[in-house]
Protein backbone atom coordinates (compact mmCIF):
# COMPACT_ATOMS: atom_id res chain seq x y z
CA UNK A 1 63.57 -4.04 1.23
CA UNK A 2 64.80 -7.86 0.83
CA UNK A 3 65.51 -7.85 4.78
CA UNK A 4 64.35 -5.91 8.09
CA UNK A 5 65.33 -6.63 11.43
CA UNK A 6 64.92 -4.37 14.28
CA UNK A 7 66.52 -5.09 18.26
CA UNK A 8 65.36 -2.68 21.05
CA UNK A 9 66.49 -3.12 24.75
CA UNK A 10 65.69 -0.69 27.72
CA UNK A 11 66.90 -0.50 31.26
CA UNK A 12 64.20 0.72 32.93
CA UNK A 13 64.85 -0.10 36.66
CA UNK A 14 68.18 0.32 36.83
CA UNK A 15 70.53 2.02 34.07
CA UNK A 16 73.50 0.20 32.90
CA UNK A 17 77.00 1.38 33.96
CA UNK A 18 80.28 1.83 31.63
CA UNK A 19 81.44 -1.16 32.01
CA UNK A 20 78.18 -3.29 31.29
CA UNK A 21 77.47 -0.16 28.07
CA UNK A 22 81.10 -1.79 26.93
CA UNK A 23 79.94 -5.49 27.14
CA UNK A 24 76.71 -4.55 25.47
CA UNK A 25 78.81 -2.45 22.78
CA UNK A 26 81.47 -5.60 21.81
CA UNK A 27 77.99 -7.10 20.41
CA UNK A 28 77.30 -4.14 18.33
CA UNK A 29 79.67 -1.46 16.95
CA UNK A 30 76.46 0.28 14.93
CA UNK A 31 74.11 0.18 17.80
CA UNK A 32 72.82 3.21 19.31
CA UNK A 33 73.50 2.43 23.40
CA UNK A 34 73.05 4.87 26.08
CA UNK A 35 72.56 4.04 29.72
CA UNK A 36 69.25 2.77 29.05
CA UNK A 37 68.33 1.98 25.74
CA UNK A 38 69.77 -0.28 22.99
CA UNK A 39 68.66 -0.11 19.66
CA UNK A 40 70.16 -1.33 16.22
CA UNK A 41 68.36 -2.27 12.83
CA UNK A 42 69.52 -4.55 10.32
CA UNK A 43 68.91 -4.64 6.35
CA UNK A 44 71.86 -7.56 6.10
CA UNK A 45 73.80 -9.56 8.43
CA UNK A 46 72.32 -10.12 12.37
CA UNK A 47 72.76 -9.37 15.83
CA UNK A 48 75.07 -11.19 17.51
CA UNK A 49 74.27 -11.35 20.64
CA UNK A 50 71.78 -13.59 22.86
CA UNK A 51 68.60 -11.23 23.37
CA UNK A 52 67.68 -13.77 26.37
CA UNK A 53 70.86 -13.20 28.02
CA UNK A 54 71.02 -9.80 27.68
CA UNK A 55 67.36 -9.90 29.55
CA UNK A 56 68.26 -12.28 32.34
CA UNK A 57 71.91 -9.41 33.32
CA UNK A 58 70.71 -6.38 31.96
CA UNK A 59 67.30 -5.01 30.44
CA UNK A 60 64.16 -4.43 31.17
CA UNK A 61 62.25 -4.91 28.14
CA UNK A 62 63.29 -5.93 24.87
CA UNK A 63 61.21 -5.81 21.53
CA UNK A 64 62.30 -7.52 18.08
CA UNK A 65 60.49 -8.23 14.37
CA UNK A 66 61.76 -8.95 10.95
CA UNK A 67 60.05 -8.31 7.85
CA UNK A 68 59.47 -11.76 7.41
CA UNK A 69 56.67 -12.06 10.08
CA UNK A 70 58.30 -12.45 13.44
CA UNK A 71 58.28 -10.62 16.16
CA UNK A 72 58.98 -10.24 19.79
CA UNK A 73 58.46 -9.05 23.09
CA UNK A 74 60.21 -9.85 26.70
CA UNK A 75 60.02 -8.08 30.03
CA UNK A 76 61.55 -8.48 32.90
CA UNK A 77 60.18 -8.45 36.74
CA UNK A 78 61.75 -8.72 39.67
CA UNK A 79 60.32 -12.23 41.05
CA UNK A 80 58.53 -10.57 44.27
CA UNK A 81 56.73 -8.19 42.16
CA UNK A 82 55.85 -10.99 39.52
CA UNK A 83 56.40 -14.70 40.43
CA UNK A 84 56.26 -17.79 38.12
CA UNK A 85 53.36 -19.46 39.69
CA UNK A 86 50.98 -16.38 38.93
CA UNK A 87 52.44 -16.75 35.17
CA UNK A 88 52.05 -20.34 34.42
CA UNK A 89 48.50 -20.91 33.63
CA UNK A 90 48.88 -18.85 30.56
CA UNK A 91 52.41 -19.66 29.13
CA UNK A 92 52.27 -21.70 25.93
CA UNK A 93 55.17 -22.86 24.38
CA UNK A 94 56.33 -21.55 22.74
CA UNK A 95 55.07 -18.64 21.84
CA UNK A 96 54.59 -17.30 25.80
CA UNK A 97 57.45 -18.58 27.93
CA UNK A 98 58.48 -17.61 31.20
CA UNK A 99 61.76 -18.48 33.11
CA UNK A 100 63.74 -16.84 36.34
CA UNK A 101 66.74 -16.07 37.15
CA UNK A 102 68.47 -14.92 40.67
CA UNK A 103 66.13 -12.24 41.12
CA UNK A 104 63.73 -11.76 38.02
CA UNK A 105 61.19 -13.34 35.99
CA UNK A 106 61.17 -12.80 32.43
CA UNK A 107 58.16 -13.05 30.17
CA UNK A 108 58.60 -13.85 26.09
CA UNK A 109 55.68 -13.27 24.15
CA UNK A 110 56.17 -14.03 20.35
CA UNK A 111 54.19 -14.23 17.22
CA UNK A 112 55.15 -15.37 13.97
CA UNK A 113 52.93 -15.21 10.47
CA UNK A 114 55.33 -16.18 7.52
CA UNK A 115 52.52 -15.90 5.22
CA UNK A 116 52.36 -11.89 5.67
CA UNK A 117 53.41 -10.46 2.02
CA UNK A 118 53.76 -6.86 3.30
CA UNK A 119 56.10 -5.11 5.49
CA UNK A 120 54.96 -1.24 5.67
CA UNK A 121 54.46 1.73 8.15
CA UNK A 122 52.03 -0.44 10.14
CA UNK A 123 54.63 -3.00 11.14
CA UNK A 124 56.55 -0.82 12.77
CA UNK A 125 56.78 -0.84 16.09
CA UNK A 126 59.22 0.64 19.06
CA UNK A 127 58.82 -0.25 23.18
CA UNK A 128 57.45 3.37 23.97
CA UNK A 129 54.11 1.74 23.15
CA UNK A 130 54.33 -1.43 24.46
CA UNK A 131 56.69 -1.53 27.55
CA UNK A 132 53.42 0.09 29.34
CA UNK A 133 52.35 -3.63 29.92
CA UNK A 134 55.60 -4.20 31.87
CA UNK A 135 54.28 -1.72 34.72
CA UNK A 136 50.86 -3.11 34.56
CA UNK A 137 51.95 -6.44 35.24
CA UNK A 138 53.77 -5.16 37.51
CA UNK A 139 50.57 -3.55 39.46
CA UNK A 140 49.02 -6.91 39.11
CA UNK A 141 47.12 -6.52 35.92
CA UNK A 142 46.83 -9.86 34.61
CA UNK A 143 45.49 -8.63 31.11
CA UNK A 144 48.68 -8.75 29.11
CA UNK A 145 49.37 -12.09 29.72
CA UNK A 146 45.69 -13.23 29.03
CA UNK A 147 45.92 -11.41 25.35
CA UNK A 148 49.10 -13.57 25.00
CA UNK A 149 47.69 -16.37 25.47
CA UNK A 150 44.77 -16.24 23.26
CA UNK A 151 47.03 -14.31 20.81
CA UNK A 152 49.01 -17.92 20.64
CA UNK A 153 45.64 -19.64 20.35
CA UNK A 154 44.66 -17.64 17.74
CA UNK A 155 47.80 -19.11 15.91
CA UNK A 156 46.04 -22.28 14.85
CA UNK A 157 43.61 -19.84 12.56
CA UNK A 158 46.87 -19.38 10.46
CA UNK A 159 48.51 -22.58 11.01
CA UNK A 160 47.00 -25.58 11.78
CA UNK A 161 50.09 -27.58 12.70
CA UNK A 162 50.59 -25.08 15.31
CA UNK A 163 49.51 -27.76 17.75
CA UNK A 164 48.49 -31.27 18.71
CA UNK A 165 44.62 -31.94 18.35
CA UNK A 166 44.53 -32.81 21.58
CA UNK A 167 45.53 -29.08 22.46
CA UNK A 168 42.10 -28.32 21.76
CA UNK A 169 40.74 -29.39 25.03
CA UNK A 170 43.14 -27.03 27.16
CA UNK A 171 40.81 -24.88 29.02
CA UNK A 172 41.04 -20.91 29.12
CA UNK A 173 43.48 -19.98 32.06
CA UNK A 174 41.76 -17.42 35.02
CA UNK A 175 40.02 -14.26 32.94
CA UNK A 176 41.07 -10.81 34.35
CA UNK A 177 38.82 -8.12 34.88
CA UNK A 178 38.49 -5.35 31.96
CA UNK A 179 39.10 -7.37 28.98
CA UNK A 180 36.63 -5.30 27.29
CA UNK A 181 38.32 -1.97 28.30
CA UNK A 182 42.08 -2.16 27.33
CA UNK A 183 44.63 0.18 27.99
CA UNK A 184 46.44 2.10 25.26
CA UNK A 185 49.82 -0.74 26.02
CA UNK A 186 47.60 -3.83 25.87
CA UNK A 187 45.90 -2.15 22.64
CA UNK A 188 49.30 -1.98 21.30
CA UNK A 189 50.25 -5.18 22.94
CA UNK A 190 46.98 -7.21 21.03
CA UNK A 191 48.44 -5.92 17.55
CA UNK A 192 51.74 -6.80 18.35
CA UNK A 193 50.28 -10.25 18.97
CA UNK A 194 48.08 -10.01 15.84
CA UNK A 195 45.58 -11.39 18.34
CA UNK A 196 42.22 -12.06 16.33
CA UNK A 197 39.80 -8.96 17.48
CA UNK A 198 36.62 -11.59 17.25
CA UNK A 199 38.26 -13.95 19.49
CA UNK A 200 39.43 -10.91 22.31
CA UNK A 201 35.42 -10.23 22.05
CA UNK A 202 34.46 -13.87 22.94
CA UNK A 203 37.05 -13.73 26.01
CA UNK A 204 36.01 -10.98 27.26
CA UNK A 205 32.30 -12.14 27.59
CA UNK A 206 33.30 -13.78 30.50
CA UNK A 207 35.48 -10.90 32.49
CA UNK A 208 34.47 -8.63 34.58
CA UNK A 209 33.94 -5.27 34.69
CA UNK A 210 37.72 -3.49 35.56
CA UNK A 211 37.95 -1.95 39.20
CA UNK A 212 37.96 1.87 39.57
CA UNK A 213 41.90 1.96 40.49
CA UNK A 214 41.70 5.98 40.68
CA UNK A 215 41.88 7.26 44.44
CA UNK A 216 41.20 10.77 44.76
CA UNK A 217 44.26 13.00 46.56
CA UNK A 218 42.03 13.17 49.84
CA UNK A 219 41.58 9.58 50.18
CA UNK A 220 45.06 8.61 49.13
CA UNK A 221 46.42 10.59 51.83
CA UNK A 222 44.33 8.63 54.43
CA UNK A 223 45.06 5.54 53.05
CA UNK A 224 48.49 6.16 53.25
CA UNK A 225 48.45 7.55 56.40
CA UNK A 226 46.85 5.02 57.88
CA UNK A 227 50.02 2.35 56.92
CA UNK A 228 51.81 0.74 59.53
CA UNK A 229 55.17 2.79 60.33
CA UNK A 230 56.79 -0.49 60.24
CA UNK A 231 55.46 -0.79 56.80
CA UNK A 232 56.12 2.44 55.56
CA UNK A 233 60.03 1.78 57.04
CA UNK A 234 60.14 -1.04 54.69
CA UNK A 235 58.77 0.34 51.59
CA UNK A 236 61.28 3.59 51.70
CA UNK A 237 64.21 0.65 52.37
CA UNK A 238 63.03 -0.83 49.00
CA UNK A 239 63.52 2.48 47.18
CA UNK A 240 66.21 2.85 48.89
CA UNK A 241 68.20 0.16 48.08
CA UNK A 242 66.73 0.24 43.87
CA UNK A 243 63.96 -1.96 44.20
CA UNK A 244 61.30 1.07 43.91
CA UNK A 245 59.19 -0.86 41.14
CA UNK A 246 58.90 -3.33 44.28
CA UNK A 247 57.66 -0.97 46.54
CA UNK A 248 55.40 0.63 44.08
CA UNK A 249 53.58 -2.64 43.60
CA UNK A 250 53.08 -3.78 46.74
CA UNK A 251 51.66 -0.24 47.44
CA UNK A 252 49.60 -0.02 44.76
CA UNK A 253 48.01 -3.39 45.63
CA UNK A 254 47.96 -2.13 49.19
CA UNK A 255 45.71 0.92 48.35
CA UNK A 256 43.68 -0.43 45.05
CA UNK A 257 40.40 -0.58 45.66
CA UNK A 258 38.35 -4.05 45.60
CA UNK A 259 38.20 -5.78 42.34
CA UNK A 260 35.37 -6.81 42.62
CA UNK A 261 33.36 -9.73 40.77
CA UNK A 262 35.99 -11.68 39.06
CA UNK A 263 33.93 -14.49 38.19
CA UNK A 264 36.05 -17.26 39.06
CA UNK A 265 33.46 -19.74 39.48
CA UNK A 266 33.47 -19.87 35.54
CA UNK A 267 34.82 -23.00 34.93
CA UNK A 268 36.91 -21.81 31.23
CA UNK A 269 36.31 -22.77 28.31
CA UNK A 270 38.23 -25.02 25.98
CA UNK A 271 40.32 -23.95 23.63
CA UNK A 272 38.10 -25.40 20.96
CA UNK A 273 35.14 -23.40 22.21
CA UNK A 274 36.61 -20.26 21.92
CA UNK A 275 38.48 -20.69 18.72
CA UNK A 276 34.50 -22.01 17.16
CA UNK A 277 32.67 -19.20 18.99
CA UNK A 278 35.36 -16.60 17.10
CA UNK A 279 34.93 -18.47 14.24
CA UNK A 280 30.84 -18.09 14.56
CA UNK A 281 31.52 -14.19 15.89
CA UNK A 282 33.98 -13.67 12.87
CA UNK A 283 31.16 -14.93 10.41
CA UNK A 284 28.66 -12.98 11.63
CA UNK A 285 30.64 -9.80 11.75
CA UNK A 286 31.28 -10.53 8.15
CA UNK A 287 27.51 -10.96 7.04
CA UNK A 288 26.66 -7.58 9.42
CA UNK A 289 29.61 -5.66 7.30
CA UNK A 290 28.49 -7.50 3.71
CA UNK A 291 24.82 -5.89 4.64
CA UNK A 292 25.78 -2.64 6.16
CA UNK A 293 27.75 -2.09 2.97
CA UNK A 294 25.36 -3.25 0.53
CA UNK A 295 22.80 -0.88 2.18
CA UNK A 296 25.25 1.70 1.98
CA UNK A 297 25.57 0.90 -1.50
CA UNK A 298 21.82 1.00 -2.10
CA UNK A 299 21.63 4.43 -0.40
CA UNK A 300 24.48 5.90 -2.63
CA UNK A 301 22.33 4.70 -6.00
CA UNK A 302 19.33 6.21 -4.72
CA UNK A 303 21.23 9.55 -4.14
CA UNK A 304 22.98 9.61 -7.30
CA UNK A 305 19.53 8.66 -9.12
CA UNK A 306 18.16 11.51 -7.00
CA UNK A 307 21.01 14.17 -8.58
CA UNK A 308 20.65 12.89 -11.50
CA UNK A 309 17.08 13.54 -12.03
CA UNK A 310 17.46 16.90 -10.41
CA UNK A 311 20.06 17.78 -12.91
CA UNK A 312 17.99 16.30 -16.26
CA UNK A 313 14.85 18.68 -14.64
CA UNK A 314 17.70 21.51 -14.34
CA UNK A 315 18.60 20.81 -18.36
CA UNK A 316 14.94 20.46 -19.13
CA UNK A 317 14.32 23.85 -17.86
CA UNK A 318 17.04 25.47 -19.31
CA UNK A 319 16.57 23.80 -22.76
CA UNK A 320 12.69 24.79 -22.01
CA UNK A 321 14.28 28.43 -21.49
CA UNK A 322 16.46 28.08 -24.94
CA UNK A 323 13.42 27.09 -26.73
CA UNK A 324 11.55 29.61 -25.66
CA UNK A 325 14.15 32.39 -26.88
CA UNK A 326 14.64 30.57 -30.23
CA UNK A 327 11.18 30.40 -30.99
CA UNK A 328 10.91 34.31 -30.60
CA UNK A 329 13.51 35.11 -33.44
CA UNK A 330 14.15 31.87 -35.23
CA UNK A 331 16.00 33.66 -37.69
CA UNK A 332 19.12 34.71 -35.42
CA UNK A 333 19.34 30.47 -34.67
CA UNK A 334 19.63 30.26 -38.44
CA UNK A 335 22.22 32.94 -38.44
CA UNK A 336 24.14 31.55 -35.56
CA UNK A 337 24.21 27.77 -37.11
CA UNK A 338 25.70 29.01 -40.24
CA UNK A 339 28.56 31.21 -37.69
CA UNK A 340 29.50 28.40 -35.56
CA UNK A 341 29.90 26.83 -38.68
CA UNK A 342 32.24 29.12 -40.49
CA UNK A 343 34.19 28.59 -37.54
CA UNK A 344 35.51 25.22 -38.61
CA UNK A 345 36.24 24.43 -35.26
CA UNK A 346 34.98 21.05 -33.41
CA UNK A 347 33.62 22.27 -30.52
CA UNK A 348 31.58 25.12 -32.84
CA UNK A 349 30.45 21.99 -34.88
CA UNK A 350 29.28 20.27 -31.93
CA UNK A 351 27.49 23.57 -30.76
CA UNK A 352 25.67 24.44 -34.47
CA UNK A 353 24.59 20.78 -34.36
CA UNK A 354 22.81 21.08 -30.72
CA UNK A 355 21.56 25.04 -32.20
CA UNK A 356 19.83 22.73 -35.33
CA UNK A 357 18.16 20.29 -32.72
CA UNK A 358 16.74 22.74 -31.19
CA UNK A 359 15.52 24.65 -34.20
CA UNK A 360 13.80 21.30 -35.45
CA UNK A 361 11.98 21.22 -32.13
CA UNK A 362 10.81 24.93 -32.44
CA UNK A 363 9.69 24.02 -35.71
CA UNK A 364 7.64 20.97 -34.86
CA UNK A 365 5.87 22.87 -32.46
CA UNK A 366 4.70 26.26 -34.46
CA UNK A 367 3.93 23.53 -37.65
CA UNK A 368 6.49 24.60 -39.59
CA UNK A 369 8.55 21.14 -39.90
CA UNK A 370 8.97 21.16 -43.43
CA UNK A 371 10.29 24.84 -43.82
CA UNK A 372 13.22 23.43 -41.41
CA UNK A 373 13.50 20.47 -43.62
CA UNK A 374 14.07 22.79 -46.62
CA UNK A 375 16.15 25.09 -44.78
CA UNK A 376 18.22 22.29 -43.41
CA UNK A 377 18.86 20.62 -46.56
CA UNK A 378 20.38 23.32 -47.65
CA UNK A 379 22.58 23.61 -44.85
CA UNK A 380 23.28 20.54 -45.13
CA UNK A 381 24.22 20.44 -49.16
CA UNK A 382 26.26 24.19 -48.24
CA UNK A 383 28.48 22.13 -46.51
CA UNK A 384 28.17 18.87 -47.17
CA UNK A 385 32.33 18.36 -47.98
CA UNK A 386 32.84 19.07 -44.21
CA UNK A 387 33.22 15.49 -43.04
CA UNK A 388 33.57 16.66 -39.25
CA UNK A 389 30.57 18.88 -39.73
CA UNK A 390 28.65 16.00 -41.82
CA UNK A 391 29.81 13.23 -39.49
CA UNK A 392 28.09 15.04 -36.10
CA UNK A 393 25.02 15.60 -38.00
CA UNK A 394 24.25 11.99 -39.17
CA UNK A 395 25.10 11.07 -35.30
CA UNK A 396 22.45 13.79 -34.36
CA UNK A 397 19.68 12.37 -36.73
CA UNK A 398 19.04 15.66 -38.47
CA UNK A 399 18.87 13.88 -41.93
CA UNK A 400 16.39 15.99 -44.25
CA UNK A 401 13.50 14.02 -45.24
């Protein structure tokens, strides 16, 4: 294809009525729009709407990427669920920016790599993998944002114009537990990013184990039942009134269990640091695989060595087995040779020829070499205007004395 583009929106919190589904449809007559969802791809031409403005009045989520190497992903969160303060230390402009409205906050994480020559089923992508993160930000999981930010650190590997030198001395924003344990969204979320796996690893030597954020049944119920009535009052008024994602993450953070050791004495590294120590980490990885497959290698020419020499003892018994038939009643090999021969077919030349080896083997052993000379000579001059015939023999080296 000389041109991709693909647009997805969803309205997860709230769906969109007729008359915002009509605004939405003036942008795009071939667009598939329902209440919540939004999607349109392009082979020519482009969408004409303002996928930032359509975040900030109507959608939740919004992905985007182009067979030319770009590609996209926004959320949006209502600002006392998410807040800009909590975002800031890892925005990085501008590949993750960050800006509110009213009522929302809404996160753009982007990644571009114009030197990718191949657009197949691998670049596809659709927000039923990815609009996970939304919820786990949401819950106070920090981890998407963190792989966004070292995703657009990562960026100077491929372009080194990407930033200043002097970016280089930025230090790592606060590392979230359980960077070593993604979920199946921030999985997704890290290829999206095409965040280097090498440099995730040398991130995530300095979080913390995750928290254990499943609550059995039994204790949930006394957790729950041991809220405030005021609070509980307040919570079901957030549902209520449509702001349930609200009230779901306050609760969630109201019954999560410790998190534990986040390590927040570590002072960060620099940019620089981490970007060298993946570079060091990518290296050795590389040497590791170069060995591991050379071994590999190794092991598969011992093996096939180790057939093979099974197999040439299977032929010399057999030939061993031949041999010891021939010598028995030479004179049926005779008679066969000169059969296969009448035949005047290739693969009966081929066959007479491998009969006559033999028979000169037989020979040498029971000392009677020169009656197969004799007898082969005159094979030989029988047929001698048989330049298929001739031509296989002289290969063999079955020339009479």
């Amino acid at each position: 294809m000389s041109e991709y583009q693909y647009y997805e929106f969803l309205a997860v919190d709230r769906p969109l009525d007729a008359r915002q589904q009509a605004a939405v449809r003036a942008l795009s007559t071939r667009a598939q729009i329902s209440a919540t969802s939004f999607t349109n791809e392009y082979h020519w031409g482009d969408f004409s709407g303002d996928p930032c403005r359509l975040m900030e009045r109507y959608y939740d989520a919004h992905l985007y990427f182009a067979n030319w190497g770009s590609r996209t992903l926004m959320v949006r969160l209502p600002l006392a669920v998410l807040d800009i303060e909590s975002v800031a230390p890892y925005l990085v402009d501008p590949l993750v920016v960050a800006w509110t409205t009213a009522e929302h906050l809404v996160l753009s994480l982007h990644s571009d790599d114009e030197a990718a020559d191949f657009f197949g089923e691998d670049d596809l992508y659709t927000l039923a993998g990815l609009v996970g993160v939304r919820a786990e930000l949401a819950a106070g999981d920090l981890r998407p944002l963190h792989l966004a930010w070292l995703a657009a650190q990562g960026t100077w590997d491929r372009d080194e114009g990407a930033f200043d030198e002097d970016h280089e001395d930025d230090r790592e924003p606060p590392v979230p537990p359980g960077l070593s344990e993604l979920t199946a969204s921030q999985h997704a979320l890290a290829d999206f990013l095409r965040l280097d796996p090498d440099l995730l690893d040398i991130a995530a030597e300095t979080s913390a184990p995750s928290a254990d954020t499943q609550i059995g049944n039994a204790e949930l119920d006394a957790r729950v039942a041991q809220l405030p009535a005021g609070e509980k009052d307040r919570l079901l008024l957030l549902v209520a009134r449509g702001e349930g994602l609200v009230a779901q993450a306050e609760l969630r953070r109201r019954l999560r269990p410790g998190s534990g050791d986040t390590r927040a004495e570590h002072p960060g590294r620099t940019v620089a640091e981490l970007l060298d120590a993946a570079h060091v980490l990518r290296q050795e990885n590389h040497h590791r695989a170069e060995a591991v497959r050379v071994a590999r290698e190794a092991q598969a020419a011992r093996e096939r060595a180790e057939r093979e020499a099974v197999r040439e003892r299977e032929r010399a018994a057999a030939r061993e087995r031949r041999l010891a038939g021939l010598t028995a009643d030479v004179e049926v090999g005779w008679s066969r040779v000169e059969a296969m021969i009448a035949t005047r077919k290739p693969a009966e030349y081929d066959a007479a020829v491998t009969l006559l080896e033999d028979l000169k083997v037989v020979a040498e052993r029971t000392d009677q070499a020169s009656e197969f000379e004799a007898r082969f000579s005159a094979v030989r001059a029988r047929h001698q205007r048989k330049s298929n015939l001739m031509e296989r023999i002289d290969q063999a080296g079955l020339e009479s004395a």
